[in-house]
N, C-alpha and C. Protein backbone atom coordinates (compact mmCIF):
# COMPACT_ATOMS: atom_id res chain seq x y z
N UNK A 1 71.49 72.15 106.89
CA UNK A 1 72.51 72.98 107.55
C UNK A 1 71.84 74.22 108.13
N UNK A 2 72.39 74.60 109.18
CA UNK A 2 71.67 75.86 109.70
C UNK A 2 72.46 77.13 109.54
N UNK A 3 72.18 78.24 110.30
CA UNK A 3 72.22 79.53 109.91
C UNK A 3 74.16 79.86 109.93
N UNK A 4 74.51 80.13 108.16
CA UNK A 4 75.71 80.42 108.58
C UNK A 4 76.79 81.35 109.69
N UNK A 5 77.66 80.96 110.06
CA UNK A 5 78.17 82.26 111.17
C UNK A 5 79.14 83.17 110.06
N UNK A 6 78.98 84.25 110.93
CA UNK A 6 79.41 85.44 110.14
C UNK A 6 80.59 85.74 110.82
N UNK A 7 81.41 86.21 109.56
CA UNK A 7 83.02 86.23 109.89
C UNK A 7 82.99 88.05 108.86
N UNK A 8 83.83 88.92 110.03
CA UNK A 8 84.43 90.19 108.95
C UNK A 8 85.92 89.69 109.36
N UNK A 9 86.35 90.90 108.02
CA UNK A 9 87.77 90.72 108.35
C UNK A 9 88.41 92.31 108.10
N UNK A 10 89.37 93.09 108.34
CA UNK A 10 89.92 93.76 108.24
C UNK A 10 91.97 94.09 107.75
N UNK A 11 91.85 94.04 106.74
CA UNK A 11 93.07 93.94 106.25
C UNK A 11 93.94 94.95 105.39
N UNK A 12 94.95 95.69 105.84
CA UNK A 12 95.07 96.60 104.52
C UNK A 12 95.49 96.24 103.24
N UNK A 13 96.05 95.16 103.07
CA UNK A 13 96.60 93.85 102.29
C UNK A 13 94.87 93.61 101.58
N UNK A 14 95.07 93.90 100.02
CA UNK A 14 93.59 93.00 99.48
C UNK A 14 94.08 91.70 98.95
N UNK A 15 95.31 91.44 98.69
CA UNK A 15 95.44 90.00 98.78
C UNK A 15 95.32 88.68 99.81
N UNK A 16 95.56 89.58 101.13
CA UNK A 16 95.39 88.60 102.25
C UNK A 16 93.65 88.80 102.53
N UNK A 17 92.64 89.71 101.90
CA UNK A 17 91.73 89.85 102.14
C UNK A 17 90.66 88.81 101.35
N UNK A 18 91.89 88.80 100.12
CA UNK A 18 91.88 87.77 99.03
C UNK A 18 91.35 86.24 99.23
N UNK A 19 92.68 86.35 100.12
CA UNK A 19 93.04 84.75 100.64
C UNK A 19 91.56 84.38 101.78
N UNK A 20 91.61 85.24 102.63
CA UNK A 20 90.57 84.73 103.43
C UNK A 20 89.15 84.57 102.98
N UNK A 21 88.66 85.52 101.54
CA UNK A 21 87.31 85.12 100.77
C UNK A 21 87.73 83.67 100.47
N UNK A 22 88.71 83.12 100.05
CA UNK A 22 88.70 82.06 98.94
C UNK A 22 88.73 81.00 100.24
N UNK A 23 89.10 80.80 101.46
CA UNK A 23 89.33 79.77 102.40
C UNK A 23 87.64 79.77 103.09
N UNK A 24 87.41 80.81 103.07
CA UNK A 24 86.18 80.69 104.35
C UNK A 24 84.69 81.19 103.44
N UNK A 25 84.44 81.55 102.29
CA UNK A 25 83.60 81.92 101.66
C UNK A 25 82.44 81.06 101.53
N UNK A 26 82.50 79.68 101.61
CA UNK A 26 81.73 78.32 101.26
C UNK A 26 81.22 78.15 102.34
N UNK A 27 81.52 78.01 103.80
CA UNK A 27 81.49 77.84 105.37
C UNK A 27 80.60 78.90 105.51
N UNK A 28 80.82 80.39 105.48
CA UNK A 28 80.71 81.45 106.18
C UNK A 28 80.00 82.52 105.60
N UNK A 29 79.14 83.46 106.12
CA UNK A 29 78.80 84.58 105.63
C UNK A 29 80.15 86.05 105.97
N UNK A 30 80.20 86.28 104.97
CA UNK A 30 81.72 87.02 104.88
C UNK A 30 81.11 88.62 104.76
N UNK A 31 81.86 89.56 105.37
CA UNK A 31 82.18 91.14 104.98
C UNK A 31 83.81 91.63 105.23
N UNK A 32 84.41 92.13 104.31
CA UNK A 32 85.33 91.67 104.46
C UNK A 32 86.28 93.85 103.64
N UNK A 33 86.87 94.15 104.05
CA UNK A 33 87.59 95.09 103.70
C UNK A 33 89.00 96.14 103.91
N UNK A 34 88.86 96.62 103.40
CA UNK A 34 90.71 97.45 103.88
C UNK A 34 90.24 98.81 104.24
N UNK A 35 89.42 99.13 104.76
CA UNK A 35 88.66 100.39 105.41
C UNK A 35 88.51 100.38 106.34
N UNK A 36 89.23 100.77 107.58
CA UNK A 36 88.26 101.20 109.10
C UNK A 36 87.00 101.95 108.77
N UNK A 37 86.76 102.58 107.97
CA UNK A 37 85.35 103.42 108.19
C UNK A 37 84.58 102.80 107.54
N UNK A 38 84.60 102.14 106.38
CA UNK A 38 83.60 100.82 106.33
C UNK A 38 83.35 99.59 107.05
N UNK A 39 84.41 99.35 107.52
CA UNK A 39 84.52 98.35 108.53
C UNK A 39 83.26 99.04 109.89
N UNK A 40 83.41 99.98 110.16
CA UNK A 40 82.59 100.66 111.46
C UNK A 40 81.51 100.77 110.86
N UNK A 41 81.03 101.23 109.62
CA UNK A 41 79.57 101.67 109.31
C UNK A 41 78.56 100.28 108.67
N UNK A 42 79.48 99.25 108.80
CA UNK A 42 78.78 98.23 108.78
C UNK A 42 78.64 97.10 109.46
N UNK A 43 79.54 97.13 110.41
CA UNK A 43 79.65 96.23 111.72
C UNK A 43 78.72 95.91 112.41
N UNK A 44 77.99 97.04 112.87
CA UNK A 44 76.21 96.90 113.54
C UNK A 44 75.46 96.36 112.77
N UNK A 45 75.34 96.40 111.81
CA UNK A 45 74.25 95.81 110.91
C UNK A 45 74.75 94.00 110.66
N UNK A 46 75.58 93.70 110.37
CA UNK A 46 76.66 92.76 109.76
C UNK A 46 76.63 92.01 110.97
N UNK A 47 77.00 92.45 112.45
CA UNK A 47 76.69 91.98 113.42
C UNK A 47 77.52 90.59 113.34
N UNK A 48 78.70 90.57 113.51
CA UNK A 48 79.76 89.09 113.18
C UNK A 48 79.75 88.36 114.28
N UNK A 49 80.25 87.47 114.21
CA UNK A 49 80.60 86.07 115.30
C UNK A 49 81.77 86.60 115.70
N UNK A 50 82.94 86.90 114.28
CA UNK A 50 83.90 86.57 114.37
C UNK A 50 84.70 87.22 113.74
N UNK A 51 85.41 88.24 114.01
CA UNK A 51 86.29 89.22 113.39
C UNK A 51 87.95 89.22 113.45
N UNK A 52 88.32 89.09 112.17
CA UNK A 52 90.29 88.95 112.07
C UNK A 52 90.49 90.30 111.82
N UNK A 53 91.31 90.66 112.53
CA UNK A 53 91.82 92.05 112.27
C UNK A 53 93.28 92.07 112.25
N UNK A 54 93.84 93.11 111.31
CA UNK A 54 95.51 92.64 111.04
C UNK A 54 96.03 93.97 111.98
N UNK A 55 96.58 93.99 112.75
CA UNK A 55 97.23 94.92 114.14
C UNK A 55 97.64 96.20 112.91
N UNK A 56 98.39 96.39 112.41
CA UNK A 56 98.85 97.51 111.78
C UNK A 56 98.22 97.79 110.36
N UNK A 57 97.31 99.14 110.36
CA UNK A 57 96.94 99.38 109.42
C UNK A 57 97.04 101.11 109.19
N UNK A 58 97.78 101.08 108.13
CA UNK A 58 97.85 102.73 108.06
C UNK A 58 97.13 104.22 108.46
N UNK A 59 95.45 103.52 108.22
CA UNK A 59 94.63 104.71 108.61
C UNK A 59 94.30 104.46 110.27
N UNK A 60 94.31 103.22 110.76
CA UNK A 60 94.24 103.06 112.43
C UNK A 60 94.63 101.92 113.34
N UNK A 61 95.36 102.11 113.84
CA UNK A 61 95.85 101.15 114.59
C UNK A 61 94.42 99.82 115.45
N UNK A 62 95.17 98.93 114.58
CA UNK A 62 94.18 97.64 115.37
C UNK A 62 93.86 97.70 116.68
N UNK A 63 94.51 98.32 117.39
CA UNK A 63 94.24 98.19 118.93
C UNK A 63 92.84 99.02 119.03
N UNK A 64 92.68 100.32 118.05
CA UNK A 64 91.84 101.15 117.97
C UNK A 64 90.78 100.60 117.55
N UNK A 65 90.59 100.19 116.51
CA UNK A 65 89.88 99.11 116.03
C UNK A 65 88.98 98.25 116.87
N UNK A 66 89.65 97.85 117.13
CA UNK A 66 89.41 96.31 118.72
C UNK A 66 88.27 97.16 119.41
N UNK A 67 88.76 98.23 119.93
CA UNK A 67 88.11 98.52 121.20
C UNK A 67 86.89 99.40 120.66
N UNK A 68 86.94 99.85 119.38
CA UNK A 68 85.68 100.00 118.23
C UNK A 68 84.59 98.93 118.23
N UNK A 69 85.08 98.07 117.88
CA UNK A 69 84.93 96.83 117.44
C UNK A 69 83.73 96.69 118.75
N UNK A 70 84.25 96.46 119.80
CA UNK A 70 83.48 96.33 120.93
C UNK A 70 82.66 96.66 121.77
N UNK A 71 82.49 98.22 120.97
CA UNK A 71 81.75 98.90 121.64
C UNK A 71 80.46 98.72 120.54
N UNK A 72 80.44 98.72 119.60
CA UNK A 72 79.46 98.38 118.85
C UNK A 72 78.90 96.39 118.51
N UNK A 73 79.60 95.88 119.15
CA UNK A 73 79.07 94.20 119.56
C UNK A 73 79.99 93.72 120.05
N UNK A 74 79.86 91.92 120.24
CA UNK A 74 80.85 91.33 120.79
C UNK A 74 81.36 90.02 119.94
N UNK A 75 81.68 90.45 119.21
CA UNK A 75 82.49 88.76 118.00
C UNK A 75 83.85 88.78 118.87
N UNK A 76 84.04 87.52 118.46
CA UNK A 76 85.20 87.15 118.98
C UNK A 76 86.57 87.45 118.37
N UNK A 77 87.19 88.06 118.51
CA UNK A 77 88.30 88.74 117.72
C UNK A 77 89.75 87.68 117.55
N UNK A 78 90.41 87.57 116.37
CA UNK A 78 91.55 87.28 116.33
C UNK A 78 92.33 88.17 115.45
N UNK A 79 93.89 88.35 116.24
CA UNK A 79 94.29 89.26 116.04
C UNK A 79 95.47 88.43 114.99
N UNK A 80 95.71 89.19 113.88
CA UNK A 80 96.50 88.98 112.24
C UNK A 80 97.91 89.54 112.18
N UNK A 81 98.96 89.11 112.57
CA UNK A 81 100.48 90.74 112.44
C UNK A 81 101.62 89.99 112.53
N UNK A 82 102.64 90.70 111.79
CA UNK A 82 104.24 90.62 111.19
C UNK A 82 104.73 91.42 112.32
N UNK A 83 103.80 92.54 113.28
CA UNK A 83 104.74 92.91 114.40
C UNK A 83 105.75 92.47 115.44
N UNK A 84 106.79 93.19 115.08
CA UNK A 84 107.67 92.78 116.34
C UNK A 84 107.92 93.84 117.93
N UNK A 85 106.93 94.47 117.71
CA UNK A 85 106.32 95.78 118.70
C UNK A 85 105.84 94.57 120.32
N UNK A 86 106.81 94.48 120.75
CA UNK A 86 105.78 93.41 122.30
C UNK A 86 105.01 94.07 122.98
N UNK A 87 104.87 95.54 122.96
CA UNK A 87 103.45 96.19 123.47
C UNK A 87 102.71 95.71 123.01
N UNK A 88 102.79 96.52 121.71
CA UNK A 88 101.67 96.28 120.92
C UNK A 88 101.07 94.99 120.78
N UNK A 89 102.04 93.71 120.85
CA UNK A 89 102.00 92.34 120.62
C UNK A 89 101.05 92.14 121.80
N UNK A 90 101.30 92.29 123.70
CA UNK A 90 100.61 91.87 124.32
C UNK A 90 99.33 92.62 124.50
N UNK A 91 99.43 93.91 124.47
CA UNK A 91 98.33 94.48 124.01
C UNK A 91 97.00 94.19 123.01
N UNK A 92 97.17 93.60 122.07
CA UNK A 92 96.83 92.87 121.05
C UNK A 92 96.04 91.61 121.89
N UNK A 93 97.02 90.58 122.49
CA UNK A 93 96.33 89.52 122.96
C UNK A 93 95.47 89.55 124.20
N UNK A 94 95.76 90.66 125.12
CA UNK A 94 94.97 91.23 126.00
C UNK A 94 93.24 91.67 125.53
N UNK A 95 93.41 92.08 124.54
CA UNK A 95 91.88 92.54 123.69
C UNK A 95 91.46 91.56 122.91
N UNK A 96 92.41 89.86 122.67
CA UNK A 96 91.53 89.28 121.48
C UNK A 96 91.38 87.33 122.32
N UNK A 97 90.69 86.93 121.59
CA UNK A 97 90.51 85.79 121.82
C UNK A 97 91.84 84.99 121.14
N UNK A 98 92.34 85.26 120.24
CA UNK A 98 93.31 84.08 119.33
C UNK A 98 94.45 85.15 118.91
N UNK A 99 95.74 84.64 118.59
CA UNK A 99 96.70 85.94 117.46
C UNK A 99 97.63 85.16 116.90
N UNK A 100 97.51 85.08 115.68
CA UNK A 100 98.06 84.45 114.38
C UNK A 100 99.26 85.58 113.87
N UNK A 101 100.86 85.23 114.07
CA UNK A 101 101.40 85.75 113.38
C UNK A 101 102.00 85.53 111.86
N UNK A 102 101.73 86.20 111.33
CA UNK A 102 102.47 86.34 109.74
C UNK A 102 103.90 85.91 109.74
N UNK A 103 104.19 85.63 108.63
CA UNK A 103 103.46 84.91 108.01
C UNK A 103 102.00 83.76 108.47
N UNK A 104 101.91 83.36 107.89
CA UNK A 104 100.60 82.14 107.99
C UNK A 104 100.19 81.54 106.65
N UNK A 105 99.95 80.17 107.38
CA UNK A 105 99.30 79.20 106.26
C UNK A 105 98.08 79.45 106.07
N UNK A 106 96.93 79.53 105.60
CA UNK A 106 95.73 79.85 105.13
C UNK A 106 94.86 78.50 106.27
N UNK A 107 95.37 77.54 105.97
CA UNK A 107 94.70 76.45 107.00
C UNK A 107 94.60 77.17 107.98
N UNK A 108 95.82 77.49 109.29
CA UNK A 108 95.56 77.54 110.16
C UNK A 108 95.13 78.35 110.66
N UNK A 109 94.92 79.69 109.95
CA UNK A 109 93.92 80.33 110.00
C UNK A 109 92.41 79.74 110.23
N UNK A 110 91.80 78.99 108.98
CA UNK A 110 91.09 78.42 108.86
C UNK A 110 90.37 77.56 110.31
N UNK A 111 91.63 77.14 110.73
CA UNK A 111 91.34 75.87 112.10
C UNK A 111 90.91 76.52 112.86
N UNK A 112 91.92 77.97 113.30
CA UNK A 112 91.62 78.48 114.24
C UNK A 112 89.98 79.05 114.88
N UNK A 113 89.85 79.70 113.61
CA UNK A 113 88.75 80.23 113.06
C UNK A 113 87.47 79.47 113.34
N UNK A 114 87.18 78.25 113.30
CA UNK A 114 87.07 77.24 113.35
C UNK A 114 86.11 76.77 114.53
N UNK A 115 87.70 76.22 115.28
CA UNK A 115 87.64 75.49 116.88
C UNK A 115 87.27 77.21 117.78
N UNK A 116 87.58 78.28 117.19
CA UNK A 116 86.91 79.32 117.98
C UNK A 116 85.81 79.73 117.71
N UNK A 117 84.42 79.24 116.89
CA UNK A 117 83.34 78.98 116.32
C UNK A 117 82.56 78.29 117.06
N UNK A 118 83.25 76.81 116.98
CA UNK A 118 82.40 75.80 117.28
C UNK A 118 82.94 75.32 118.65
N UNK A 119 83.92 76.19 119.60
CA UNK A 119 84.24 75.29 120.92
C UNK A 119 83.23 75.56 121.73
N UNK A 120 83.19 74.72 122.49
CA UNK A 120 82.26 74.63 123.56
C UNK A 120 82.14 75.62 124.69
């Protein structure tokens, strides 16, 4: 097998941060936390494929995030949210490759995650 791809995730939820160690941990090289400022001070180094970020998080709005996110590399972003904000909503898909709303099954996360990995 060759070099795993690297997945962060950003969640203020440590149970959903939970869920995504236990689905993708075996597959993937993982960094994974409920911190924007850890999330930023290790992103460059960590250097991901592939980053889930959940749109609303108390200390900074995902959109903020995103465009963080990008200025320091380029993983492919999917966006994580229970919002019913349609700014924010298209806003969101405007900045990401994929957007999974919450609820969610852990699979399809998983798939998504996935076929946006390995598509061609």
């Amino acid at each position: 097998m060759g070099v795993k791809k690297k997945i962060s995730a950003i969640d203020d939820d440590e149970s959903v941060i939970a869920m995504y160690q236990d689905i993708l941990n075996i597959e993937f090289d993982l960094f994974m936390t409920t911190s924007p400022s850890e999330l930023m001070a290790n992103l460059k180094e960590f250097n991901p494929d592939l980053m889930i970020v959940d749109l609303v998080i108390p200390e900074k709005s995902g959109i903020e995030i995103i465009k963080e996110i990008r200025e320091l590399c380029a993983p492919k972003i999917v966006v994580i949210s229970g919002t019913s904000n349609s700014d924010l909503f298209n806003r969101a898909q405007e900045l990401s490759e994929a957007f999974i709303s919450k609820p969610f099954e852990p699979y399809v996360v998983y798939q998504r995650i996935k076929s946006l990995l390995y598509q061609n």
